[in-house]
Each structure stands twice: as structure tokens, then as C-alpha cells.
N, C-alpha and C. Protein backbone atom coordinates (compact mmCIF):
# COMPACT_ATOMS: atom_id res chain seq x y z
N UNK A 1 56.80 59.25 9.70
CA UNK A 1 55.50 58.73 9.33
C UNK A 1 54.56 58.84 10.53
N UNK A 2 53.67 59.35 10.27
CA UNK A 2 52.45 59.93 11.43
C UNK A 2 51.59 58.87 11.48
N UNK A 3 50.85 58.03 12.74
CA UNK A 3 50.14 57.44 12.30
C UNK A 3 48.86 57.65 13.07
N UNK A 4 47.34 57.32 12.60
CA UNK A 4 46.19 58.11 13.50
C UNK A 4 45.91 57.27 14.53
N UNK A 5 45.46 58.44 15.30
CA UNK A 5 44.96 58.41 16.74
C UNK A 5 44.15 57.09 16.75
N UNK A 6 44.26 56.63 17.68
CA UNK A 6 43.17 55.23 17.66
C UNK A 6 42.11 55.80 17.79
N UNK A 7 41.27 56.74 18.35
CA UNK A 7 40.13 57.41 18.37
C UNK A 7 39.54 57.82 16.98
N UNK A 8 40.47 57.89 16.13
CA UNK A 8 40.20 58.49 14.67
C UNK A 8 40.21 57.04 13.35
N UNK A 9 40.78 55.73 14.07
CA UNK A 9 40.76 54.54 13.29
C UNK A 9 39.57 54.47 13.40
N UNK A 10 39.52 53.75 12.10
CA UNK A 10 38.08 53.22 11.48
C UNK A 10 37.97 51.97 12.26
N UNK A 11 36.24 51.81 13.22
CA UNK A 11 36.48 50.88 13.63
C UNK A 11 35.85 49.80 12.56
N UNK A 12 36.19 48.40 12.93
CA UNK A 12 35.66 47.36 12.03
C UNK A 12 34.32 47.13 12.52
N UNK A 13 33.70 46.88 12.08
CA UNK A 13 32.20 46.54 11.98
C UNK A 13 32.35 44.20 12.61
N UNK A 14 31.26 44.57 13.72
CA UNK A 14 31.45 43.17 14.40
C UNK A 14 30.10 42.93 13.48
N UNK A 15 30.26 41.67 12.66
CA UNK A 15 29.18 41.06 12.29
C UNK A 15 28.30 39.70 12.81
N UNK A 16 27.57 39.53 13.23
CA UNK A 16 27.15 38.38 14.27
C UNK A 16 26.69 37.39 12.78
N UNK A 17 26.83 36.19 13.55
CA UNK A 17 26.28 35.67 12.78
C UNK A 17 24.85 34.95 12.66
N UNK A 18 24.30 34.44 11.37
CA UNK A 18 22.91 34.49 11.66
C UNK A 18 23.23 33.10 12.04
N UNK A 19 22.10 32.29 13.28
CA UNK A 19 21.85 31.18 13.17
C UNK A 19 20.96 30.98 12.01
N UNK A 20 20.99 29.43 11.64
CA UNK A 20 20.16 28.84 10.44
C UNK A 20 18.78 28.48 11.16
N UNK A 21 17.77 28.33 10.50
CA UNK A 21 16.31 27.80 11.43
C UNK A 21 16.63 26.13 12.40
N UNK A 22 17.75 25.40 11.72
CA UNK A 22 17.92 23.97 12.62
C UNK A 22 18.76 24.46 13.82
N UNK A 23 19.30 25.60 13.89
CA UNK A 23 19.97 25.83 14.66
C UNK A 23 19.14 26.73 15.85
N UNK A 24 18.52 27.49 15.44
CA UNK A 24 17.28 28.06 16.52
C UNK A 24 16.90 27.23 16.96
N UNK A 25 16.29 26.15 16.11
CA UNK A 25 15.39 25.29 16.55
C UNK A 25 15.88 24.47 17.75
N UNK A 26 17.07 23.99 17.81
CA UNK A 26 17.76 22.64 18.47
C UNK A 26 18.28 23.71 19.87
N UNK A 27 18.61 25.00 19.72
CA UNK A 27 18.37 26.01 21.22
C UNK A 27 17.44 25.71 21.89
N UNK A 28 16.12 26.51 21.14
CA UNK A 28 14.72 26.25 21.92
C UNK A 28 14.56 24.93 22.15
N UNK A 29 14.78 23.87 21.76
CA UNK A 29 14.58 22.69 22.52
C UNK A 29 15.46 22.06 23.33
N UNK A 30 16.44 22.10 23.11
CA UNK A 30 16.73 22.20 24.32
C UNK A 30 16.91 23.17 25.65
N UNK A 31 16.28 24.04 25.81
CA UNK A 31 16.47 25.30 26.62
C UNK A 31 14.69 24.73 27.21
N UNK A 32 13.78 24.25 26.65
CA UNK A 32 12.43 23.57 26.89
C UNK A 32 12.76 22.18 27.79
N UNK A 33 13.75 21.46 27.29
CA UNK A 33 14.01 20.37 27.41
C UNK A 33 14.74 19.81 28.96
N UNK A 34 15.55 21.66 28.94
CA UNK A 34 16.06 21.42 30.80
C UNK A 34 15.10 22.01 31.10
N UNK A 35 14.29 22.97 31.13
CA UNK A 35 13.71 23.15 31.72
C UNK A 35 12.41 22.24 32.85
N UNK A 36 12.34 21.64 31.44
CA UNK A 36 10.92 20.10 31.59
C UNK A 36 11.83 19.51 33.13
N UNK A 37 12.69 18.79 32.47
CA UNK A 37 13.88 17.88 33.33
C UNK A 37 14.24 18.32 34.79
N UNK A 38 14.43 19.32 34.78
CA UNK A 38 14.83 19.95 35.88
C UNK A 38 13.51 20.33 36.98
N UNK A 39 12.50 20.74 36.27
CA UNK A 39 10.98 21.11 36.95
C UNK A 39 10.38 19.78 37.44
N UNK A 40 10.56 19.02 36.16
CA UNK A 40 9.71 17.89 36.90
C UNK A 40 10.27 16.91 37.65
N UNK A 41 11.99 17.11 38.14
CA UNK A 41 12.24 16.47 39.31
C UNK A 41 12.68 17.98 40.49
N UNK A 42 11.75 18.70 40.56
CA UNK A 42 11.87 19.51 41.54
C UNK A 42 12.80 19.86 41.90
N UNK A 43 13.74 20.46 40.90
CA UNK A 43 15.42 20.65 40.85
C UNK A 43 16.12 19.85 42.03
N UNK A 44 15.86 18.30 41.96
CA UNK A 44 16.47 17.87 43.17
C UNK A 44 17.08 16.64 42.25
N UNK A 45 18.32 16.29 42.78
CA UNK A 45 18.80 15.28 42.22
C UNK A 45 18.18 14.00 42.04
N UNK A 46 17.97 12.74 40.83
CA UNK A 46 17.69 12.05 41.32
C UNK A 46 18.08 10.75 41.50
N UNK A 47 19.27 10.96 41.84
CA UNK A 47 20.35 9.85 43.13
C UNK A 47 20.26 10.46 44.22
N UNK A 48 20.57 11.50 44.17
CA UNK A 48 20.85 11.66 46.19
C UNK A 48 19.86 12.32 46.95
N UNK A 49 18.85 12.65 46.03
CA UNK A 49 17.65 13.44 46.57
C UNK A 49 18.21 14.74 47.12
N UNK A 50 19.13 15.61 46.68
CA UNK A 50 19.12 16.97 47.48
C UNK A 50 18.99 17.82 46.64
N UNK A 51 18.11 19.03 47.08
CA UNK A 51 17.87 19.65 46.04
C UNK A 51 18.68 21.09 45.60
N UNK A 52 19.24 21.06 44.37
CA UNK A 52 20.00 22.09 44.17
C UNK A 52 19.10 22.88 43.11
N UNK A 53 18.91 24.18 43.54
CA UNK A 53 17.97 25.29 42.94
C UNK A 53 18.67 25.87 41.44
N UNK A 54 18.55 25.99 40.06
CA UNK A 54 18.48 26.90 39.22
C UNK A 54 19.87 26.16 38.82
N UNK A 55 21.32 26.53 38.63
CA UNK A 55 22.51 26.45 37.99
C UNK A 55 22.98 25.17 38.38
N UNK A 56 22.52 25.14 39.90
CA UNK A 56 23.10 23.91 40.54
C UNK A 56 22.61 21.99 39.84
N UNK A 57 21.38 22.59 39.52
CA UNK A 57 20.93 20.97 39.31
C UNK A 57 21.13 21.09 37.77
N UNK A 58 21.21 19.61 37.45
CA UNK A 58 21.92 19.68 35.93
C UNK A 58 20.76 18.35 35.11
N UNK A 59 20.78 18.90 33.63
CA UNK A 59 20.11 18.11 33.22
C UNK A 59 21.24 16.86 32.52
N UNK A 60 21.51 15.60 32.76
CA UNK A 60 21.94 14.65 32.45
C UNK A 60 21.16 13.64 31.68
N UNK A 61 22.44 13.81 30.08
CA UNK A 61 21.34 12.85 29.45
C UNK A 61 22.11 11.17 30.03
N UNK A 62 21.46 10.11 29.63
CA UNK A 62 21.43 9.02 29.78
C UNK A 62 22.18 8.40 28.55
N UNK A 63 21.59 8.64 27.14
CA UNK A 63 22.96 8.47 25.95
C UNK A 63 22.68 9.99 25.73
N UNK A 64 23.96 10.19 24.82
CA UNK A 64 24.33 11.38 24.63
C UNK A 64 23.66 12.52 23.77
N UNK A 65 23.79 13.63 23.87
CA UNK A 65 23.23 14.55 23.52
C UNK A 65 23.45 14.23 21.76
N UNK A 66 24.61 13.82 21.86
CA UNK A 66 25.18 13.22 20.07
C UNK A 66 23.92 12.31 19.21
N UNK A 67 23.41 11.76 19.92
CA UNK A 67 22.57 10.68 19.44
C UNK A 67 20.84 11.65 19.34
N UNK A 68 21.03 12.17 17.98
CA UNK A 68 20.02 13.05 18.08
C UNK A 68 17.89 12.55 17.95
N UNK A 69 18.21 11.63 17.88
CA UNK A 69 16.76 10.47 18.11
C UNK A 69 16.86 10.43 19.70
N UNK A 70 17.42 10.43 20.61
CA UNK A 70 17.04 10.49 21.73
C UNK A 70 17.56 11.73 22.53
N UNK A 71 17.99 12.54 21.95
CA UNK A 71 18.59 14.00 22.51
C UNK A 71 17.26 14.73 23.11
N UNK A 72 16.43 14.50 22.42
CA UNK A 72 15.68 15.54 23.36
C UNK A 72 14.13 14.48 24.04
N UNK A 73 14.00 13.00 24.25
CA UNK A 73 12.99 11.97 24.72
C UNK A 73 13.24 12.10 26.29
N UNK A 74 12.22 12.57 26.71
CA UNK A 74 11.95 12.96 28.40
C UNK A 74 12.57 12.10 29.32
N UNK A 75 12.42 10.69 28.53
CA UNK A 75 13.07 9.76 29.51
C UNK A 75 14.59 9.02 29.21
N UNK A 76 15.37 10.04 28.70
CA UNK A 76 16.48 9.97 28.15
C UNK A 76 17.76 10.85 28.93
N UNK A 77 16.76 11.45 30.36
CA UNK A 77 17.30 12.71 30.95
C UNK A 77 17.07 12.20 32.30
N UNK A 78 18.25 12.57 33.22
CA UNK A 78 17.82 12.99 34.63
C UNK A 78 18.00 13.72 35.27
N UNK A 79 17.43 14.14 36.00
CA UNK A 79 18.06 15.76 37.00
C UNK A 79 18.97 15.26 37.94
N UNK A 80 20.22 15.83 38.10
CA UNK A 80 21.37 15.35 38.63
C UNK A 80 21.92 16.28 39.41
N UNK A 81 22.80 16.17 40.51
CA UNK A 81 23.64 17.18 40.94
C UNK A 81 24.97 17.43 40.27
N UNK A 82 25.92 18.86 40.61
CA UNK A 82 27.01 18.47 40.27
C UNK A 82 27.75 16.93 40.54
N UNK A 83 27.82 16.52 41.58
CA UNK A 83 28.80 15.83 42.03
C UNK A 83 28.41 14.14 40.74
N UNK A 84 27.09 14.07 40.90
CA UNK A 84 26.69 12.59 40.31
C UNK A 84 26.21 12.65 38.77
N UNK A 85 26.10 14.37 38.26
CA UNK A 85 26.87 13.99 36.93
C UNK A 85 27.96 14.28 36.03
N UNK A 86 29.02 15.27 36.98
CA UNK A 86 30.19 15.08 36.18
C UNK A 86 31.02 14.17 36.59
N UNK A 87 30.74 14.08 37.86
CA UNK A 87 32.33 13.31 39.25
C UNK A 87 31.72 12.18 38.75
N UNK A 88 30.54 11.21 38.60
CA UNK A 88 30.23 10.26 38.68
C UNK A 88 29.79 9.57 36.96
N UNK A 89 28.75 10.20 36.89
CA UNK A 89 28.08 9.66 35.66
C UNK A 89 29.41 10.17 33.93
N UNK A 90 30.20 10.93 34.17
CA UNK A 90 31.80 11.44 33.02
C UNK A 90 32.33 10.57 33.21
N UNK A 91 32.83 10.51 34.73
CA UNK A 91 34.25 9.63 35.13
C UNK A 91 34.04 7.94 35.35
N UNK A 92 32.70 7.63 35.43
CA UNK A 92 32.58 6.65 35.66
C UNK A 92 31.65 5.93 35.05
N UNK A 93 31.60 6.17 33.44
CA UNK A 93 30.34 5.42 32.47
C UNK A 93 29.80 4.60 32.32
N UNK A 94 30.42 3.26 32.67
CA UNK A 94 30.70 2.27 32.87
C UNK A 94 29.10 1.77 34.22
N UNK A 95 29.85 2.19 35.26
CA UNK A 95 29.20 2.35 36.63
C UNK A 95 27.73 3.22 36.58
N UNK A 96 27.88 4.30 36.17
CA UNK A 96 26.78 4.69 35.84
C UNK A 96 26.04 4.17 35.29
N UNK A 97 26.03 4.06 34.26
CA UNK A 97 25.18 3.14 33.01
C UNK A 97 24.26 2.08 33.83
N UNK A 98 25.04 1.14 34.56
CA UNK A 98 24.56 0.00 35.59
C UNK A 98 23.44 0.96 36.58
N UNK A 99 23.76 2.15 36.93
CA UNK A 99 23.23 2.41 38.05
C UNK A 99 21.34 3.00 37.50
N UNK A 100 21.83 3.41 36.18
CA UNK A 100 20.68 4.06 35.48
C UNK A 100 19.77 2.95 35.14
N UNK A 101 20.35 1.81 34.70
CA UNK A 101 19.80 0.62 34.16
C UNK A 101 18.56 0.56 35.24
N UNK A 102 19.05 0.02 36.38
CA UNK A 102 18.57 0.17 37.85
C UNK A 102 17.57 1.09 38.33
N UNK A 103 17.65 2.28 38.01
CA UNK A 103 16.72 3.57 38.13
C UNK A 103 15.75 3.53 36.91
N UNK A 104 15.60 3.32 35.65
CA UNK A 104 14.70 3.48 35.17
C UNK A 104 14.33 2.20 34.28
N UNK A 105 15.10 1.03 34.59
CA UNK A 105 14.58 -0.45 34.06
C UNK A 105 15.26 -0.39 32.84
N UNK A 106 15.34 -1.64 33.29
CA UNK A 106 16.02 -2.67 31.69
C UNK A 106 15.30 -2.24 30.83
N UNK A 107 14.16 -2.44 30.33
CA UNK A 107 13.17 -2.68 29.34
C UNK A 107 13.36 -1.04 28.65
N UNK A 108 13.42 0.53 29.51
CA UNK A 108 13.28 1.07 29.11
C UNK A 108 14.81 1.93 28.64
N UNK A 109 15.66 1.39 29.12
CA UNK A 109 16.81 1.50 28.89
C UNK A 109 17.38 0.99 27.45
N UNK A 110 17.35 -0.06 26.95
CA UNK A 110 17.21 -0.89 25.93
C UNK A 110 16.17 -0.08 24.71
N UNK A 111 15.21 0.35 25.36
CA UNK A 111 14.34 1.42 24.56
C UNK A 111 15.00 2.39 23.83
N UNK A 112 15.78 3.04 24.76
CA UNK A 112 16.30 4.05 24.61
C UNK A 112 17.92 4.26 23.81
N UNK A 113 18.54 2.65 23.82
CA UNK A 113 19.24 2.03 23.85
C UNK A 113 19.26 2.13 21.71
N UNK A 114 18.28 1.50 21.33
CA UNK A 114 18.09 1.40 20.11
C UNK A 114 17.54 2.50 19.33
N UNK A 115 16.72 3.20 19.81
CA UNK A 115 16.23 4.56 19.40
C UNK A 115 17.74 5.55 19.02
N UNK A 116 18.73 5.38 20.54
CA UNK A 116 19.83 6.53 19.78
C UNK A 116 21.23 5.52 18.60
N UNK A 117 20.77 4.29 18.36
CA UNK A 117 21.31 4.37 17.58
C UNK A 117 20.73 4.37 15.77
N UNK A 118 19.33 4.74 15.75
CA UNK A 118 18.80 4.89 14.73
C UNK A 118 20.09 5.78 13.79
N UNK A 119 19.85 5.85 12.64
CA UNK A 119 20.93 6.66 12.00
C UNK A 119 20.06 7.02 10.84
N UNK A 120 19.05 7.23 10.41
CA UNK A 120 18.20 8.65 9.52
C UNK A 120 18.65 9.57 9.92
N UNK A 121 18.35 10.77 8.99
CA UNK A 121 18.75 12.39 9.84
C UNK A 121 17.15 12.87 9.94
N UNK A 122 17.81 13.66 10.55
CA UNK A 122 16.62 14.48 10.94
C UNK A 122 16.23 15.46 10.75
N UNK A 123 14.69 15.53 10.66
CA UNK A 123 15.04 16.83 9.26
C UNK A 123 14.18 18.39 9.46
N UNK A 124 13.78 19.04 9.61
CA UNK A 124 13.23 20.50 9.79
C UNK A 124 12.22 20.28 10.89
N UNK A 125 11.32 19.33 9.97
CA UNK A 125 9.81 19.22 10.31
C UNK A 125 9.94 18.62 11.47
N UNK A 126 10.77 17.26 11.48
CA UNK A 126 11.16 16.31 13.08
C UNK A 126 11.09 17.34 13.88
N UNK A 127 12.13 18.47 13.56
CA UNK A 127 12.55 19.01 15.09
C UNK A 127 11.66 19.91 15.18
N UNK A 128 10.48 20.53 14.49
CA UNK A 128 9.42 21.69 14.86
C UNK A 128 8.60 20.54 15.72
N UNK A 129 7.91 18.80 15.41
CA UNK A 129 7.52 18.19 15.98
C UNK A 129 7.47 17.80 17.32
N UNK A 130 9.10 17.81 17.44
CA UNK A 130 9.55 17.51 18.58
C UNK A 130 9.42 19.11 20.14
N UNK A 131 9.71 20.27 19.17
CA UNK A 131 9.71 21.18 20.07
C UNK A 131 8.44 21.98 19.73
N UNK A 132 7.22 21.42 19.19
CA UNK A 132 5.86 21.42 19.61
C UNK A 132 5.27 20.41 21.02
N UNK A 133 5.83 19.10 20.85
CA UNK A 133 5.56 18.15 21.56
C UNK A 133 5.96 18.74 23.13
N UNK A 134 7.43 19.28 23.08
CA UNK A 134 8.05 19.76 24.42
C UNK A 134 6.99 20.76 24.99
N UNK A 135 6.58 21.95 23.71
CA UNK A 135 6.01 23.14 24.40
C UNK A 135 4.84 22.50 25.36
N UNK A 136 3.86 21.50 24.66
CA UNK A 136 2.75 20.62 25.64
C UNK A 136 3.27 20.51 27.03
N UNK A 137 4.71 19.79 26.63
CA UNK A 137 4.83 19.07 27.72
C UNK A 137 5.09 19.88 29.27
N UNK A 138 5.87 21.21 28.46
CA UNK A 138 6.04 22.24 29.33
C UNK A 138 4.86 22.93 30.39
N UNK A 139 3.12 23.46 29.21
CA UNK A 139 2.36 23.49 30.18
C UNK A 139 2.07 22.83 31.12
N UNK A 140 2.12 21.87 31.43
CA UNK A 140 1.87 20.47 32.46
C UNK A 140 2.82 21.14 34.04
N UNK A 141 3.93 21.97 33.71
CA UNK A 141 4.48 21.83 34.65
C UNK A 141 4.63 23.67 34.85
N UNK A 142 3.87 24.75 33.84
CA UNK A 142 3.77 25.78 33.81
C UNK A 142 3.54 26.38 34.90
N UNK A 143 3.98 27.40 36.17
CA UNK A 143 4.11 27.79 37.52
C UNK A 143 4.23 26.95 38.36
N UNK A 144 4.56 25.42 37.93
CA UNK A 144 5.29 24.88 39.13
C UNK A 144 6.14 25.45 39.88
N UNK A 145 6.63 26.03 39.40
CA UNK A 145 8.57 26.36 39.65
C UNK A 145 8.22 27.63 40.73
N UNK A 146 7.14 28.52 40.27
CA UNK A 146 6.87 29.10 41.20
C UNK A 146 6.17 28.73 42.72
N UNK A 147 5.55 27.97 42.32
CA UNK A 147 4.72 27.52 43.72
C UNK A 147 5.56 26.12 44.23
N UNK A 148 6.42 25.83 43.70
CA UNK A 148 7.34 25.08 44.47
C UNK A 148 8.15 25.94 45.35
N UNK A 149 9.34 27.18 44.54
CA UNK A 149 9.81 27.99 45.41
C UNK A 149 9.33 28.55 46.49
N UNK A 150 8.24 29.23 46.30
CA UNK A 150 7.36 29.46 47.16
C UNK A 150 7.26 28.91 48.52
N UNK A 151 6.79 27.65 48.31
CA UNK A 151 6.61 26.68 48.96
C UNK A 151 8.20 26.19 50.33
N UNK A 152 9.09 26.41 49.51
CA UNK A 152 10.69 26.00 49.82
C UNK A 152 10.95 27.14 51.04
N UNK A 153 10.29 28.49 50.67
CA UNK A 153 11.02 29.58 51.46
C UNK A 153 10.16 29.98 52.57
N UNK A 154 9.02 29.83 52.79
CA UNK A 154 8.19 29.96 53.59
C UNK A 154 8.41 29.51 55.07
């Protein structure tokens, strides 16, 4: 029994799949959303103040990305380093939590606190709202990034 050349097998056809429009949508906002986060604390951590450029600084939410009423609220995020948000703010939730309380106030913590446990869904229009609201928020900080770097290497 002869069997063909792998050069002569039929190859299979890779089919990608389509994202759905909630699923584009919840990319672009968040891909807006680090960006905001990360620009407007000058890719520098903000516990230890050092600044880690592009991969290094991380956007850390405050409740979780799960809790989609506050997944993408500006003040639901902080720019973090490696070390203070996986080593610290993963391993140590508890501790963290206290430390955030501290950094951005009771009052607004508690804010933020009840917002992610809303439980409506959310629905097309929310999230075009929400990643209209981001695109605004984005001009505000539009060639920062450049004239900060800039600024860094000089």
C-alpha cells in the first residue's frame, strides 16, 4: 500500500474564527483602557514610583476584571510594577486591598465596591458607551507618551 507524499496531501484549510461585535468590542476597550492607565500614570508604578516603560508597567485592576460594571471605570485601575502586582497585590489580597483603600480613599473604594457588584448584564449599547467615553478620555492624554519619552531620553 503506497501512501502520498506529504507534499501531495491535501492540506486542511485553517479557519479563524470570527469574533462576535461584544467581543471586538470588550478588546478595543480594553486595549484603550491600558493604554489610558498606563499614560496617565507615566508608566511609573503607583506604589513605588519607578518607572517601567511599555511591557514592564502593568495595568492592575482594583476589583476584578470579572466584575464587568467596573472592568473598564478609570478609577478601578492602577499602574503597577511587576513586583506590586503579581508578587504583591495576587499573593497578598487581603493586604493589598488595605493598601489601595489607603491610596485612593474609603469613600471611593466602597464606590467602586458596590458598582462591581451590580449584577444587570450588559448589553451592546453599554459597551459602545463605554468605549466612546474611553476614546474622549484617550485624547486628553493623545502624544503624551511621546513627549514624555522624549523628555526621559534626552
Amino acid at each position: 500500500m503506497k501512501y502520498p507524499k506529504p507534499s501531495k496531501m491535501p492540506k486542511k484549510e485553517i479557519k479563524k474564527k470570527v469574533k462576535s461585535k461584544r467581543q471586538l468590542l470588550t478588546l478595543e476597550c480594553d486595549k484603550l483602557f491600558r493604554a489610558i492607565i498606563r499614560t496617565r500614570s507615566q508608566f511609573t508604578c503607583d506604589f513605588c514610583l519607578e518607572k517601567k516603560y511599555n511591557k514592564h508597567s502593568q495595568t492592575a485592576h482594583i476589583f476584578s476584571r470579572g466584575h464587568i460594571w467596573t472592568r473598564w471605570n478609570l478609577k478601578n485601575a492602577l499602574c503597577l510594577c511587576y513586583y506590586h502586582h503579581i508578587l504583591d497585590a495576587h499573593r497578598h489580597p487581603l493586604e493589598f486591598a488595605e493598601r489601595v483603600k489607603e491610596y485612593i480613599g474609603q469613600e471611593t473604594y466602597e464606590e467602586l465596591r458596590k458598582l462591581s457588584l451590580k449584577s444587570e448584564p450588559m448589553y451592546i449599547n453599554d459597551l459602545e458607551n463605554i468605549r466612546d467615553g474611553l476614546k474622549e478620555e484617550w485624547k486628553k492624554y493623545s502624544g503624551t507618551l511621546v513627549i514624555f519619552l522624549e523628555k526621559e531620553h534626552k
